[in-house]
Protein backbone atom coordinates (compact mmCIF):
# COMPACT_ATOMS: atom_id res chain seq x y z
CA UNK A 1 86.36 102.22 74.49
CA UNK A 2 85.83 105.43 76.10
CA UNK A 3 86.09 106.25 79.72
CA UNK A 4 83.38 108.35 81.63
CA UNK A 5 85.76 111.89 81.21
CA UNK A 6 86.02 111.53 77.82
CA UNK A 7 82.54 110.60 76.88
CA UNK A 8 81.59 113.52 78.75
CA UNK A 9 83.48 115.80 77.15
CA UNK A 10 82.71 114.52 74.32
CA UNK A 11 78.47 115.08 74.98
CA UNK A 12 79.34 118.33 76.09
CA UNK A 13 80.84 119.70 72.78
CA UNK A 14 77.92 117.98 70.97
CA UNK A 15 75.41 119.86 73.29
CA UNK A 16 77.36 122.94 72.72
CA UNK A 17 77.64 122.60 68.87
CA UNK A 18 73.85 122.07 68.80
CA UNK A 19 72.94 124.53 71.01
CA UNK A 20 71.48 122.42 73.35
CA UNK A 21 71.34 122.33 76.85
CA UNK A 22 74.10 119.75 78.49
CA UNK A 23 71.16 118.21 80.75
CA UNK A 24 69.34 117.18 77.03
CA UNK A 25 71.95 116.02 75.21
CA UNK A 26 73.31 113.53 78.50
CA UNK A 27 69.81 112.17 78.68
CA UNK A 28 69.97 112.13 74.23
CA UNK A 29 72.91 109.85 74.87
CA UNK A 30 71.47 107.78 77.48
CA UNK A 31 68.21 106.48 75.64
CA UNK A 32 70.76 106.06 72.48
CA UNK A 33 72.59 104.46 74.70
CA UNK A 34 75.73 106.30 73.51
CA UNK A 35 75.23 105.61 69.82
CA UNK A 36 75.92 108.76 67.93
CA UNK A 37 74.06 107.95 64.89
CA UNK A 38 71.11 107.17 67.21
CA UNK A 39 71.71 110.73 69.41
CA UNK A 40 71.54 112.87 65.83
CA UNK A 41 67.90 111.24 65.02
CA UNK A 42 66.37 111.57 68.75
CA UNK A 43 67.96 114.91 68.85
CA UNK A 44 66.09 116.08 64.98
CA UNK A 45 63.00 114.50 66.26
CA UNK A 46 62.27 114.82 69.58
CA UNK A 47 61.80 112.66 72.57
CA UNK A 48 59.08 113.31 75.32
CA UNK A 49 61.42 110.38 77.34
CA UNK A 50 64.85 112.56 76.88
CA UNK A 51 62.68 115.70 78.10
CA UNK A 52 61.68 114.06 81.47
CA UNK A 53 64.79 112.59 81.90
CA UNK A 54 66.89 116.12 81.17
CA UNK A 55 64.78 117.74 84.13
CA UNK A 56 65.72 115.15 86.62
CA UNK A 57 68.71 115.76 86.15
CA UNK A 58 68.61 119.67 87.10
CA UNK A 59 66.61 121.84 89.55
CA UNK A 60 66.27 124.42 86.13
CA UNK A 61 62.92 125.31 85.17
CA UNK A 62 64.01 125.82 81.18
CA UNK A 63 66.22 124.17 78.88
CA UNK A 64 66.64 124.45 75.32
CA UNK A 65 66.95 122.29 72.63
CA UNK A 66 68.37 123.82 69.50
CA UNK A 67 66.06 126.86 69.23
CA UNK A 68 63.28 125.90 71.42
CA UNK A 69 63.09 126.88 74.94
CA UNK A 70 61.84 123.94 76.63
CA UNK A 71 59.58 124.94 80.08
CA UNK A 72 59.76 122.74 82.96
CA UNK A 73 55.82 122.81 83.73
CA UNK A 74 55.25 121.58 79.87
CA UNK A 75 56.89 118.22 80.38
């Protein structure tokens, strides 16, 4: 099982490879509840619950999610 540094880490590199903000792909993994297969499909689809939770976790008015820009006062 993983511990909290390595899963992370390991969220981190995914964000980065995807070109997502870190703050969406945390909350990705959260409502997958850390199943990858699960992340990949929210993550190609979309999730108005991942968006919400992504800005509580930052004061940032704009993330991005792959190539869309993602505004704060749109969620």
């Amino acid at each position: 099982m993983q511990n909290q540094q390595s899963k992370v880490h390991h969220v981190g590199e995914w964000a980065s490879l995807r070109n997502t903000s870190p703050e969406i792909a945390e909350a990705i993994f959260e409502v997958a509840k850390f199943d990858e297969k699960m992340a990949e499909k929210i993550w190609e689809n979309g999730s108005d619950e991942v968006l919400t939770l992504a800005f509580e976790k930052t004061d940032k008015d704009s993330l991005f999610w792959g190539e869309q820009t993602i505004e704060r006062k749109n969620v």
